[in-house]
C-alpha atoms as a PDB file:
ATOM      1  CA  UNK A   1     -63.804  -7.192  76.333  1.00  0.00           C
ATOM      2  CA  UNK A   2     -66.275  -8.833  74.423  1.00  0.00           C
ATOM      3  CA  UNK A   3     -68.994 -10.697  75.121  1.00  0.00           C
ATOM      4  CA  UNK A   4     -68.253 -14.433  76.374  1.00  0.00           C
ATOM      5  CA  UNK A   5     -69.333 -17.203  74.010  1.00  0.00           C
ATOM      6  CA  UNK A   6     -70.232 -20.180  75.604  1.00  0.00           C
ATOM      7  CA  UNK A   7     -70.085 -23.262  73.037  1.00  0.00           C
ATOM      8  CA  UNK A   8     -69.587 -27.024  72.802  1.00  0.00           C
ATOM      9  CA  UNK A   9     -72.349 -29.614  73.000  1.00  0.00           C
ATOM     10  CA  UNK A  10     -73.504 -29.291  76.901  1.00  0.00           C
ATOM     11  CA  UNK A  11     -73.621 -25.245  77.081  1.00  0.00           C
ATOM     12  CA  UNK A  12     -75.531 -24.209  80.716  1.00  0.00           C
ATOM     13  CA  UNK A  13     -79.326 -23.860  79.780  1.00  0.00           C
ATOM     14  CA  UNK A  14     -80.215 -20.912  77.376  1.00  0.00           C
ATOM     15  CA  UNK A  15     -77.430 -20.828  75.214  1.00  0.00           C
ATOM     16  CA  UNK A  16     -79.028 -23.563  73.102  1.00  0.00           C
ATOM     17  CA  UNK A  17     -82.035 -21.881  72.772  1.00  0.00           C
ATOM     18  CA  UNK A  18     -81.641 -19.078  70.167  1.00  0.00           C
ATOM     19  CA  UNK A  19     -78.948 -21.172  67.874  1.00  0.00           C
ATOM     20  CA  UNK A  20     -80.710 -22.026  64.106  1.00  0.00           C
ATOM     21  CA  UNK A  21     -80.212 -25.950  65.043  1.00  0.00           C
ATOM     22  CA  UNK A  22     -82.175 -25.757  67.846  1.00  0.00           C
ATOM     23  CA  UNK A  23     -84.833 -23.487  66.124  1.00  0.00           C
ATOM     24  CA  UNK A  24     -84.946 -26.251  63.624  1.00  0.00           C
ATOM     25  CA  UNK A  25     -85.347 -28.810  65.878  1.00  0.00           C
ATOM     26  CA  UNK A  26     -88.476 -27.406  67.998  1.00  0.00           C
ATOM     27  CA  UNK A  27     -90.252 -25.792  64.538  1.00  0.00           C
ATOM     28  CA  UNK A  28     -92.986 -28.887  63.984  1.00  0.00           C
ATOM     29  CA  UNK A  29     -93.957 -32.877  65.241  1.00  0.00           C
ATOM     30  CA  UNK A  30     -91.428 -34.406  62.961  1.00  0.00           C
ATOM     31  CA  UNK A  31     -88.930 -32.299  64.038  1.00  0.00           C
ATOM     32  CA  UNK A  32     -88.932 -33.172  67.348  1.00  0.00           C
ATOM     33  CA  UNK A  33     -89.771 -36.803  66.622  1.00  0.00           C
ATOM     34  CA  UNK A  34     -86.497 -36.738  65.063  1.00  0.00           C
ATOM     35  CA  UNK A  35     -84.997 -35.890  68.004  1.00  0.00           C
ATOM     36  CA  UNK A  36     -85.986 -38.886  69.270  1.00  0.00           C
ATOM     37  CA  UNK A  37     -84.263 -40.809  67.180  1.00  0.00           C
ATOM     38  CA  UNK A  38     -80.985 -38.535  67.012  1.00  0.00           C
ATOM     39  CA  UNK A  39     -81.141 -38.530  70.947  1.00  0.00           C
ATOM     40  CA  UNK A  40     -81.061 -34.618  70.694  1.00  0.00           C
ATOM     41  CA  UNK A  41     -80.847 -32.010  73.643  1.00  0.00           C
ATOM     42  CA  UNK A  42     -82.923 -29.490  72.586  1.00  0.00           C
ATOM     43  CA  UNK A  43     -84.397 -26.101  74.345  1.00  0.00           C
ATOM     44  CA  UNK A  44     -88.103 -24.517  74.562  1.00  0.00           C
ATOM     45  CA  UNK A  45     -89.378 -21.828  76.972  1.00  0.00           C
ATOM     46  CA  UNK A  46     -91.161 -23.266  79.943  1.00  0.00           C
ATOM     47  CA  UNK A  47     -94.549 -21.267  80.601  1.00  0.00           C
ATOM     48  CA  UNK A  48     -96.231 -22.673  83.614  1.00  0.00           C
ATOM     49  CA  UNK A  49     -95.161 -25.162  86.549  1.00  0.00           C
ATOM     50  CA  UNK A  50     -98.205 -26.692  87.484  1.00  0.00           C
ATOM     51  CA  UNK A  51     -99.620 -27.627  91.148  1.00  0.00           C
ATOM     52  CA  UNK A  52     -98.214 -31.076  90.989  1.00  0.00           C
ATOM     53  CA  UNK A  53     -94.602 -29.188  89.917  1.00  0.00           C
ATOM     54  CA  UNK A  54     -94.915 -31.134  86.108  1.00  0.00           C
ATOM     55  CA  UNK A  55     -93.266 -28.842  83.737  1.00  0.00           C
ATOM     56  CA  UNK A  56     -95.556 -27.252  80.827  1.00  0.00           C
ATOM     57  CA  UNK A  57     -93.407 -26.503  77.472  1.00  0.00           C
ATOM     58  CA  UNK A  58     -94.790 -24.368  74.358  1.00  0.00           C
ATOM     59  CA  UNK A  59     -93.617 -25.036  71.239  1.00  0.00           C
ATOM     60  CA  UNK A  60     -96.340 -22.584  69.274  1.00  0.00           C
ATOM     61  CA  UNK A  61     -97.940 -25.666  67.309  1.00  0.00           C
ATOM     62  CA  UNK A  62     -98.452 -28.305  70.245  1.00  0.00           C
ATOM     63  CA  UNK A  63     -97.333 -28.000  74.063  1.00  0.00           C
ATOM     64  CA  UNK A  64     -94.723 -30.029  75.908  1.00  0.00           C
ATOM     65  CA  UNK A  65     -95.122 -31.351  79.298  1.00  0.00           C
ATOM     66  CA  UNK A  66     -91.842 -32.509  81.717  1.00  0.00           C
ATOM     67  CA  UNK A  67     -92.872 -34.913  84.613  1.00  0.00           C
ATOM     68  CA  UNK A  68     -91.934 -33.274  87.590  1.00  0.00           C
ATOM     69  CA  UNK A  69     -89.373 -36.646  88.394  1.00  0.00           C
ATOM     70  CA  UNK A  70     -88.249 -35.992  84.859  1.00  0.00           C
ATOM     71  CA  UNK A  71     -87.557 -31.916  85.840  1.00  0.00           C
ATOM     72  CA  UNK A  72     -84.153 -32.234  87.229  1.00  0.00           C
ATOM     73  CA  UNK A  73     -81.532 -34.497  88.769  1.00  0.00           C
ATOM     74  CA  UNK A  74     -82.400 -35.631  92.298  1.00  0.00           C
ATOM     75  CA  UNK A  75     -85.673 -34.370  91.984  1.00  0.00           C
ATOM     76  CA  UNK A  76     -87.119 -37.980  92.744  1.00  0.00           C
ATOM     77  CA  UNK A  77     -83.998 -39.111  94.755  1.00  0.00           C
ATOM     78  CA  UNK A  78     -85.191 -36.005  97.119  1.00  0.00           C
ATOM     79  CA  UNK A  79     -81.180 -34.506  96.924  1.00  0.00           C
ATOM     80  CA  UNK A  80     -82.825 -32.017  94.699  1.00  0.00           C
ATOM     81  CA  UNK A  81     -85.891 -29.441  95.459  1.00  0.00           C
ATOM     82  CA  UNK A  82     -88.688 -28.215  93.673  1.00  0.00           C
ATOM     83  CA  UNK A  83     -87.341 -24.520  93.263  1.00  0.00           C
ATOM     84  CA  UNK A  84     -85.242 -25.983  91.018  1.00  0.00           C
ATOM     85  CA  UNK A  85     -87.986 -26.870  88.831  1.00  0.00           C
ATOM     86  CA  UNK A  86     -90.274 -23.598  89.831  1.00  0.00           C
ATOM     87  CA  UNK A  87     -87.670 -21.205  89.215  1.00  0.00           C
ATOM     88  CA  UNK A  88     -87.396 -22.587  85.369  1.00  0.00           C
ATOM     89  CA  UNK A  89     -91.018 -20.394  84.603  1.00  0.00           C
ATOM     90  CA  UNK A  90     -90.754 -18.101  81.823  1.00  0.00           C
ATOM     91  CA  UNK A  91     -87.256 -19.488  80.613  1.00  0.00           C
ATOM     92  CA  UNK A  92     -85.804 -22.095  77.925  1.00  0.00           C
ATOM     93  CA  UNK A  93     -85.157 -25.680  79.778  1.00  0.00           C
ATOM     94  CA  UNK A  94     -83.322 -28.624  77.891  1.00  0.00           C
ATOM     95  CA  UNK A  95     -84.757 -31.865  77.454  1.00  0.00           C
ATOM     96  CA  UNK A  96     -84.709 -35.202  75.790  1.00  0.00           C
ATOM     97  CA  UNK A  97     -87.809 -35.892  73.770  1.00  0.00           C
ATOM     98  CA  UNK A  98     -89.034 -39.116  74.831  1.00  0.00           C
ATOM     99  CA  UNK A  99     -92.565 -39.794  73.094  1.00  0.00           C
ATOM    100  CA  UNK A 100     -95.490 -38.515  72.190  1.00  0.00           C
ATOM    101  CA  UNK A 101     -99.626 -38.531  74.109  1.00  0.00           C
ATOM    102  CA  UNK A 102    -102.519 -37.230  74.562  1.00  0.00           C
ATOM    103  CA  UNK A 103    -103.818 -34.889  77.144  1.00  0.00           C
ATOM    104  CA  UNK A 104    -107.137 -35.287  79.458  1.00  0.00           C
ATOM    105  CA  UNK A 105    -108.534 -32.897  76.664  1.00  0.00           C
ATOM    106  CA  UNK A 106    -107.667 -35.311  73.904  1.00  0.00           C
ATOM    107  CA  UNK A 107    -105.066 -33.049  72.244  1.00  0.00           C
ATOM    108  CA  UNK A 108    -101.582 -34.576  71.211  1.00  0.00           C
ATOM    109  CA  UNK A 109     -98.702 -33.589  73.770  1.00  0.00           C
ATOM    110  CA  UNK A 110     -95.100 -34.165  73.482  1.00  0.00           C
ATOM    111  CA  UNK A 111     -93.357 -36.003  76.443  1.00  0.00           C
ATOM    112  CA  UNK A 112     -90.248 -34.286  77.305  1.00  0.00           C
ATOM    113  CA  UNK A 113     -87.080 -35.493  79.836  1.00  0.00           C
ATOM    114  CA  UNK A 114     -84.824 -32.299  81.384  1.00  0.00           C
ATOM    115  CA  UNK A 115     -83.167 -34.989  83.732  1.00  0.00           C
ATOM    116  CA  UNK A 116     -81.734 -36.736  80.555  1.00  0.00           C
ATOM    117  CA  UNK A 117     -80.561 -34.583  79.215  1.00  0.00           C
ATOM    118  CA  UNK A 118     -78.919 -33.695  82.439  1.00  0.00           C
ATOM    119  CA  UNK A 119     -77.790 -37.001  83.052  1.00  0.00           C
ATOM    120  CA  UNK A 120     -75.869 -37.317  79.487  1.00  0.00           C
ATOM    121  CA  UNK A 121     -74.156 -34.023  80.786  1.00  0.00           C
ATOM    122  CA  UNK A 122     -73.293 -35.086  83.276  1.00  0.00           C
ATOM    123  CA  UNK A 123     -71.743 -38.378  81.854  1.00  0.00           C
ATOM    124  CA  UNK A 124     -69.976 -37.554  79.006  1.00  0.00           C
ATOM    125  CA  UNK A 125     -69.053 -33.759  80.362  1.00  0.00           C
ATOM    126  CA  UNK A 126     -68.799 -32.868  84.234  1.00  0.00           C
ATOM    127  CA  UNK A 127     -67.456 -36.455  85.666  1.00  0.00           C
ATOM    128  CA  UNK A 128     -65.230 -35.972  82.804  1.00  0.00           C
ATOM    129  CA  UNK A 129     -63.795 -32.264  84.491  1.00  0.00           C
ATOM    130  CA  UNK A 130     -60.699 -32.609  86.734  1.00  0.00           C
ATOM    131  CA  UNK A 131     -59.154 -29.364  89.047  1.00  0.00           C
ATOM    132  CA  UNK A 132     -57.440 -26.845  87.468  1.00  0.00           C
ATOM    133  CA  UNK A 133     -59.998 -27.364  84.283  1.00  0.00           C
ATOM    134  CA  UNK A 134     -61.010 -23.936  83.122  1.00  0.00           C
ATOM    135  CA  UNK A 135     -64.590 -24.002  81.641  1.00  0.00           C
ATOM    136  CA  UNK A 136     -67.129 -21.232  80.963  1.00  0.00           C
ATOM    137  CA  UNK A 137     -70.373 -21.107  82.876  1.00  0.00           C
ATOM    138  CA  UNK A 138     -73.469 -18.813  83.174  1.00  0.00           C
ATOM    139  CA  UNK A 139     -74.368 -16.892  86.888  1.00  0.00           C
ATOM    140  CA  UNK A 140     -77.854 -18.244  87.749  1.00  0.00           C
ATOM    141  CA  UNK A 141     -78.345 -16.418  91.365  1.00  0.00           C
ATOM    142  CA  UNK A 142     -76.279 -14.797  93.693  1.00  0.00           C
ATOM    143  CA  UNK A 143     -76.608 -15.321  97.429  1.00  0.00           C
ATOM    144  CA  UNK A 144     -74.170 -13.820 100.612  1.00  0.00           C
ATOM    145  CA  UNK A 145     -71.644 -16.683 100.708  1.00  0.00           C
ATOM    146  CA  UNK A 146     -71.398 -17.104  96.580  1.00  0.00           C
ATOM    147  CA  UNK A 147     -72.323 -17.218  93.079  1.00  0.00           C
ATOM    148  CA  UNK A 148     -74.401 -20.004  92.185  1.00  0.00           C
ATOM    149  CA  UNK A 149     -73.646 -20.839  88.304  1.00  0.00           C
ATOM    150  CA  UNK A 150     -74.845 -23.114  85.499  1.00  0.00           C
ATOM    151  CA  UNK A 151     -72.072 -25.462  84.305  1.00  0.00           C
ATOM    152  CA  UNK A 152     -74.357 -27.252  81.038  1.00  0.00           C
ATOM    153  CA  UNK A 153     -77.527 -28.237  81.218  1.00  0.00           C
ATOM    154  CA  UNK A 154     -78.608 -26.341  84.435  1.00  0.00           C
ATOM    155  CA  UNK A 155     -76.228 -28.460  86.632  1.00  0.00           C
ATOM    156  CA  UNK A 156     -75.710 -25.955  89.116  1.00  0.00           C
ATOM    157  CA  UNK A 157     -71.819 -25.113  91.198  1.00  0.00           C
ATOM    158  CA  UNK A 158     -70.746 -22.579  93.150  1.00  0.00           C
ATOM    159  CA  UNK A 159     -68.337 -20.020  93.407  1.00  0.00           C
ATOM    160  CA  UNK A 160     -67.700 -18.678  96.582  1.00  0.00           C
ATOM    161  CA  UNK A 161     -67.365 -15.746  97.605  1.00  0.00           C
ATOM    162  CA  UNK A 162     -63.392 -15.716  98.387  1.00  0.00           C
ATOM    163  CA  UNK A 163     -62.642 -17.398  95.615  1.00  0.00           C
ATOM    164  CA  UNK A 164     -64.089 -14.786  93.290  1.00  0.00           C
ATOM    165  CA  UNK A 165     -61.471 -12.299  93.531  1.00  0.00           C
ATOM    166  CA  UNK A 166     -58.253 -11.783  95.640  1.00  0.00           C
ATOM    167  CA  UNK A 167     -60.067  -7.973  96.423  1.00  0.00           C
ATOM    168  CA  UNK A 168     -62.503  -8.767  99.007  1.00  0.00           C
ATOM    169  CA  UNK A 169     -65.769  -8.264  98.321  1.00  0.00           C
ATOM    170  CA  UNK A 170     -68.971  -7.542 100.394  1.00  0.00           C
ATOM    171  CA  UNK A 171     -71.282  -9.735  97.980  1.00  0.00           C
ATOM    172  CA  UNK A 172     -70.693 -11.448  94.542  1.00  0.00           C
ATOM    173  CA  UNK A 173     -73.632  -8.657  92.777  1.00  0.00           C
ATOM    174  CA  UNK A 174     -70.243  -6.511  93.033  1.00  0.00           C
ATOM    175  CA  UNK A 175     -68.810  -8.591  90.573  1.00  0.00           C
ATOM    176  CA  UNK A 176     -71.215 -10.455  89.120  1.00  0.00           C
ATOM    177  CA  UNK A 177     -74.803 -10.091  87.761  1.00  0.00           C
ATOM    178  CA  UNK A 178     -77.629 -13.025  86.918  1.00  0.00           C
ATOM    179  CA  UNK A 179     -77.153 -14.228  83.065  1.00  0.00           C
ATOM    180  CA  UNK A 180     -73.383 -13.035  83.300  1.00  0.00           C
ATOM    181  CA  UNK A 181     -71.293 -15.422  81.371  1.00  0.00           C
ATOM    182  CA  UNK A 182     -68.010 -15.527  82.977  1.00  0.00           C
ATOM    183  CA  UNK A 183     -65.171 -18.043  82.798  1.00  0.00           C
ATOM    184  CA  UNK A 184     -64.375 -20.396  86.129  1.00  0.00           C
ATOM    185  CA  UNK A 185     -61.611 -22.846  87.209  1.00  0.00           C
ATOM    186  CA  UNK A 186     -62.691 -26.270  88.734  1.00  0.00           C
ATOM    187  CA  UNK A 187     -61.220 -25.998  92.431  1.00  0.00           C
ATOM    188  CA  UNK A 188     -62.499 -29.012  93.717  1.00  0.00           C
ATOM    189  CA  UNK A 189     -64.323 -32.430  92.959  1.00  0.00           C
ATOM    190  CA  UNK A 190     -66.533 -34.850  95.527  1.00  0.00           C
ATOM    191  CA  UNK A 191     -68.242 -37.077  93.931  1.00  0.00           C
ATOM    192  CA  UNK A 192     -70.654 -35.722  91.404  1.00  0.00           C
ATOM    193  CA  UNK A 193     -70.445 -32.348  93.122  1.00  0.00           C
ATOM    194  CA  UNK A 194     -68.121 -29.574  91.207  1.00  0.00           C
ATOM    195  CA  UNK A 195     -66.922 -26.501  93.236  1.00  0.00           C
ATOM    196  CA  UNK A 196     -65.590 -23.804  91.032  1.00  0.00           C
ATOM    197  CA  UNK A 197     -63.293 -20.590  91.364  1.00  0.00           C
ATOM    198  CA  UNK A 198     -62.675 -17.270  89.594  1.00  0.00           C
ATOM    199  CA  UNK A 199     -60.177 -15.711  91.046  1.00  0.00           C
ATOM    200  CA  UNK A 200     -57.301 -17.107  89.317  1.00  0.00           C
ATOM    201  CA  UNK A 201     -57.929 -16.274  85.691  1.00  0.00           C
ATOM    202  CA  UNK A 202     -57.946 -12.851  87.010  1.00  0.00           C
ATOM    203  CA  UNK A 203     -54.202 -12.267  86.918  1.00  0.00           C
ATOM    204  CA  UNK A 204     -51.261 -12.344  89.945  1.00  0.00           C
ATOM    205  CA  UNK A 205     -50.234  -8.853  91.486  1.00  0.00           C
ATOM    206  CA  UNK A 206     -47.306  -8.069  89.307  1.00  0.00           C
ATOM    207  CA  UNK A 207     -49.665  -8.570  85.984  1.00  0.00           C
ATOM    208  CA  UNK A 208     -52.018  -6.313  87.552  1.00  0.00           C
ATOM    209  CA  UNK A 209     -49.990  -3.818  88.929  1.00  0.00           C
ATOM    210  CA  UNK A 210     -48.742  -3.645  85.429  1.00  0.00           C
ATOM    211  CA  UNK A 211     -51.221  -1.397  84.307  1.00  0.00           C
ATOM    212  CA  UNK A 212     -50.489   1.230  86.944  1.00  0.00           C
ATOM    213  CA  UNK A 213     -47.377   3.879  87.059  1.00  0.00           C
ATOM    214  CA  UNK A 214     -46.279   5.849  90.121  1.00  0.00           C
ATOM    215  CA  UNK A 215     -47.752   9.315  89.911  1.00  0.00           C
ATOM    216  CA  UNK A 216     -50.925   8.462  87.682  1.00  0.00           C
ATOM    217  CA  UNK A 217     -54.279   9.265  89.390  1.00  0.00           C
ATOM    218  CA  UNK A 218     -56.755   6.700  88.519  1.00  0.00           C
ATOM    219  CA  UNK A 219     -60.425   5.524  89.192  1.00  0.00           C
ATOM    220  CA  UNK A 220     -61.118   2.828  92.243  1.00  0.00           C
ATOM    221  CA  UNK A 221     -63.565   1.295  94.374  1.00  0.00           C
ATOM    222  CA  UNK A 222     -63.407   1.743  98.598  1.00  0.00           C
ATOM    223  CA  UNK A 223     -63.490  -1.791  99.563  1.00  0.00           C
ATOM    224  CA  UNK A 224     -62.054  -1.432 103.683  1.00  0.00           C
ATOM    225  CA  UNK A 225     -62.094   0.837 106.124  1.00  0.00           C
ATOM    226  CA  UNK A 226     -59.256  -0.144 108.790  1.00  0.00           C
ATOM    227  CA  UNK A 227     -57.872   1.930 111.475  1.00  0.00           C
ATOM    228  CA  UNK A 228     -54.637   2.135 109.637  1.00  0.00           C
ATOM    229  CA  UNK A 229     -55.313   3.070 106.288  1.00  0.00           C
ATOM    230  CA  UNK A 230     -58.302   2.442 103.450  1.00  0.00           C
ATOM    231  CA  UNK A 231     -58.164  -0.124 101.195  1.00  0.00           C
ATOM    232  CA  UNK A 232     -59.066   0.887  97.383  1.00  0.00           C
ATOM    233  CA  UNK A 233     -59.547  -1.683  95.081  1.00  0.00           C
ATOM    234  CA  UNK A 234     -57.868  -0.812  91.713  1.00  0.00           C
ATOM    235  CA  UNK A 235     -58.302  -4.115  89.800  1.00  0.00           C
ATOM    236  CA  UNK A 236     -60.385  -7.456  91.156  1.00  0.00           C
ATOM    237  CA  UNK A 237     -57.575  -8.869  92.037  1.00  0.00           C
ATOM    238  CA  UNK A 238     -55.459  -5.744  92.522  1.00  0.00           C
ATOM    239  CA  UNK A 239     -56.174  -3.229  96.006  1.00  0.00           C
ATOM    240  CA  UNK A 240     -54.030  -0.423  97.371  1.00  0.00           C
ATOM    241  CA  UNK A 241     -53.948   1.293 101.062  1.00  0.00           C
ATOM    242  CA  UNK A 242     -54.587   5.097 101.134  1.00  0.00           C
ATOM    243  CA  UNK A 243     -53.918   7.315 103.764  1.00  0.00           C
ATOM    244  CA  UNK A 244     -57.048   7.633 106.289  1.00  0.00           C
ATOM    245  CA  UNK A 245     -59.636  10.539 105.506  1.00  0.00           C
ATOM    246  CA  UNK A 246     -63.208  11.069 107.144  1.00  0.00           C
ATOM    247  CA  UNK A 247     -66.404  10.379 105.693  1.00  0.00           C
ATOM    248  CA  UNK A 248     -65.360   7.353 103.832  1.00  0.00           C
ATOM    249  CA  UNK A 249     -67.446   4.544 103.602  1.00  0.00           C
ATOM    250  CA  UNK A 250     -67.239   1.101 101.257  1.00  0.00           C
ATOM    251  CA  UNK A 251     -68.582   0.385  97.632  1.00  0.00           C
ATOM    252  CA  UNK A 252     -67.974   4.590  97.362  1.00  0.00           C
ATOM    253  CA  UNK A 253     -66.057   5.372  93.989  1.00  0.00           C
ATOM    254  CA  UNK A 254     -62.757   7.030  94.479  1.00  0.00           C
ATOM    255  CA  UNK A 255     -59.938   9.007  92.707  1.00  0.00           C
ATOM    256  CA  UNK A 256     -56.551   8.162  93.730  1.00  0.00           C
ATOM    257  CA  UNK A 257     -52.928   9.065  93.164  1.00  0.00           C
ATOM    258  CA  UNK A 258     -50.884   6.491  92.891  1.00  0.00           C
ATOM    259  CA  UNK A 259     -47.531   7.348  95.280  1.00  0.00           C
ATOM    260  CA  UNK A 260     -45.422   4.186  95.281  1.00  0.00           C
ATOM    261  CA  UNK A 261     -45.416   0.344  93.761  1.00  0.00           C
ATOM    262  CA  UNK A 262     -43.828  -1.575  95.956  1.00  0.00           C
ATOM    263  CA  UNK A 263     -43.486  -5.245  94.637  1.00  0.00           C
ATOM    264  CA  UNK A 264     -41.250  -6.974  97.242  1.00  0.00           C
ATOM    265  CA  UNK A 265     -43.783  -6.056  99.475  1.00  0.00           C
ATOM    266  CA  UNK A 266     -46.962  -6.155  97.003  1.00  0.00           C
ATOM    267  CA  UNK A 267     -47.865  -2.752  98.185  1.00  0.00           C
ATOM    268  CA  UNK A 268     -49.051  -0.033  96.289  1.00  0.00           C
ATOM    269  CA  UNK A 269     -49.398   3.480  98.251  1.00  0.00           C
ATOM    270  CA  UNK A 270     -52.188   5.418  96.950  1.00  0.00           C
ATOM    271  CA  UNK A 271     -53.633   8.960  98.274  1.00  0.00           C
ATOM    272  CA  UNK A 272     -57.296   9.992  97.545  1.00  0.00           C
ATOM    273  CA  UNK A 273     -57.891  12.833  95.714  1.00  0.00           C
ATOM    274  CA  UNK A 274     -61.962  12.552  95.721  1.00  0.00           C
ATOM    275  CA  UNK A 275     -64.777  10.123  96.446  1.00  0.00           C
ATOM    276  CA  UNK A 276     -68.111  10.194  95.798  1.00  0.00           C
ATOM    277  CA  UNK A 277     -71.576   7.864  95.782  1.00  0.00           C
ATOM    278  CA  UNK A 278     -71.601   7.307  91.677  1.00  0.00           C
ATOM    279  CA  UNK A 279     -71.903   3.457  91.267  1.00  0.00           C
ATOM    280  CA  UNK A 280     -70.961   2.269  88.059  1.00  0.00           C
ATOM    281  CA  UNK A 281     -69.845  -1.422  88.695  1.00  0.00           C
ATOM    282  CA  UNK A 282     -67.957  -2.969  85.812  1.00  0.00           C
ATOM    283  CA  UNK A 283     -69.030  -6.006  84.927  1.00  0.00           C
ATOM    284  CA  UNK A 284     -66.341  -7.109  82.182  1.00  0.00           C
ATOM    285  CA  UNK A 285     -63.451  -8.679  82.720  1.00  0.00           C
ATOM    286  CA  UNK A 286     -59.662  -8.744  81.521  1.00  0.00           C
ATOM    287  CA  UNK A 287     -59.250 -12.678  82.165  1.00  0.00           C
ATOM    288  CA  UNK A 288     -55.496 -13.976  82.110  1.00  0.00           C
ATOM    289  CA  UNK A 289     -56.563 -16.885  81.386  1.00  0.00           C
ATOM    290  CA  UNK A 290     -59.741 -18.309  79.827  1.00  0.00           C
ATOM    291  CA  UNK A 291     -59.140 -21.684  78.496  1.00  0.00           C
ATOM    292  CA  UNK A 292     -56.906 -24.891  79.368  1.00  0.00           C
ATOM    293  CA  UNK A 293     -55.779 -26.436  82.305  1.00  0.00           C
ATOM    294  CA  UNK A 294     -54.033 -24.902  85.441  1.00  0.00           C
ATOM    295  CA  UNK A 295     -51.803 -26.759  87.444  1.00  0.00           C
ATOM    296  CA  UNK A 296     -50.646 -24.275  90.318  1.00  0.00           C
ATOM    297  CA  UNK A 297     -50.910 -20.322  90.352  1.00  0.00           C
ATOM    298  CA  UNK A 298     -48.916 -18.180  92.109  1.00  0.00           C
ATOM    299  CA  UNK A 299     -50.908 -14.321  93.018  1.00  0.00           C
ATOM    300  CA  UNK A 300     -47.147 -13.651  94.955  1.00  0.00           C
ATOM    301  CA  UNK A 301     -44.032 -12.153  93.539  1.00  0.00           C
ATOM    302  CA  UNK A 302     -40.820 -13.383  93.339  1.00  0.00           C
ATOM    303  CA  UNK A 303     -39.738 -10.751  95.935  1.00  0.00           C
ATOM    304  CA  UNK A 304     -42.188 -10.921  98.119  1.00  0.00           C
ATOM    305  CA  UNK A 305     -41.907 -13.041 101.741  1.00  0.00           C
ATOM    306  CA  UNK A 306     -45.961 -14.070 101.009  1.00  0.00           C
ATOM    307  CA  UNK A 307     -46.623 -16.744  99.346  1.00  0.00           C
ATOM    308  CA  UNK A 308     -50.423 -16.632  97.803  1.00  0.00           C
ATOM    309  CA  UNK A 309     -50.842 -19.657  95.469  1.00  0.00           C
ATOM    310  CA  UNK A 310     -53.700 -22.158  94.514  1.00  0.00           C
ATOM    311  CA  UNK A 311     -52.512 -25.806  93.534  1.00  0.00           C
ATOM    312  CA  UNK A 312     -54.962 -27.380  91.436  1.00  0.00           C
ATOM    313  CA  UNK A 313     -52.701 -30.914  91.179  1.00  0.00           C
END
């Protein structure tokens, strides 16, 4: 598929950056003094975090400088810490431009405000998002339990880990890498906080099973090893059990023949041809869905006894 596009007036931090408005915006002092009076969000790389954690902003003709309790939401409340402000080195931040000074060194600086811009996205965009909203976001880091992402303005949510595909995975770098722009469902809301998932946009078992017919041999991706059988993922959201083999081992690439799809039961009976240690993780997705609002998905068949749903009401 191609690339994701993420739009709209409070895009996560980056996106701004490149876009001839913005380039407009930063290129000289009147520029951005007219961002003052526009109340603009623009974007500028940050190049150093100093010792007392202020932000330091080049704009080629004149630097920028972002008060550390200006650097992020709930930086000064304390709900917030200062990785969130080192970690911006080296990459475009939004701000509000809020005035204009001069340094100890007598040269003119520009006085710059990442938390209000944050706090206008937050406003007029995420209080605004309800469950079952589906919204695109960019991955910003990736730990064990999740996928941290930027939902506009580097207001970070997570995805966990089980809700990023019905196919288990053993950490979200097997779906997901850092700058990936993906799209996300809002799962949950308390109070200002936003917890997001993925797996729904993904596509229920028959839709995936779909794509498959009885007798092809396809490519998959050893996700289980269980004393009855191995499971083989065949699509995120989409795994199979094979017959047991030796010297099998997860994340290994497989071959398999597919013997029977069985949707009353969501089974699909696969045999492995060949496996090997070539890791070629595909990071592109066939979303179901990518825009809207859901109100209640059902992964399940009609068939089947199982019921595996998300309600979003």
């Amino acid at each position: 598929m191609a690339e994701i596009l993420l739009t709209g007036d409070f895009r996560p931090e980056g996106e701004l950056f490149c876009t001839e408005e913005n380039k407009l915006n930063i290129s000289s002092r009147k520029a951005l003094e007219e961002c003052i009076a526009a109340n603009r969000t623009v974007e500028a790389p940050c190049i150093v975090c100093d010792s007392r954690h202020n932000l330091i902003i080049d704009f080629g003709f004149m630097k920028g400088m972002i008060p550390r309790a200006e650097g992020a939401l709930g930086i000064e409340e304390g709900t917030t810490r200062d990785i969130a402000l080192i970690s911006r080195v080296n990459k475009p931040v939004c701000f509000k431009v809020t005035g204009f000074t001069e340094d100890s060194f007598g040269r003119d600086t520009v006085m710059l405000s990442r938390r209000a811009a944050q706090q206008e996205c937050m406003q007029s965009h995420v209080k605004k998002l309800k469950t079952g909203d589906v919204i695109g976001v960019k991955v910003t880091h990736l730990e064990q339990f999740g996928a941290f992402v930027d939902i506009g303005c580097g207001i970070p949510s997570l995805i966990p880990i089980d809700a990023i595909s019905v196919s288990r995975i053993s950490h979200p770098a097997d779906r997901f890498f850092i700058g990936q722009k993906i799209f996300s469902v809002v799962k949950a809301k308390e109070s200002d906080k936003i917890t997001l998932s993925h797996k729904e946009l993904l596509g229920t078992w028959a839709e995936n099973a779909a794509k498959f017919t009885v007798g092809e041999t396809v490519a998959g991706i050893i996700r289980s090893v269980e004393n009855y059988g191995i499971f083989v993922e065949l699509a995120p959201n989409l795994a199979g059990l094979a017959e047991l083999r030796d010297n099998v081992r997860i994340n290994q690439q497989a071959s398999v023949y597919i013997k029977a799809i069985i949707p009353e039961k969501m089974k699909i009976k696969l045999i492995i041809v060949d496996i090997c240690d070539y890791s070629c993780i595909n990071h592109t997705y066939d979303y179901f869905i990518d825009s809207g609002r859901i109100n209640k998905w059902v992964y399940s068949t009609g068939e089947s006894e199982k019921q595996i749903y998300s309600d979003f009401n």
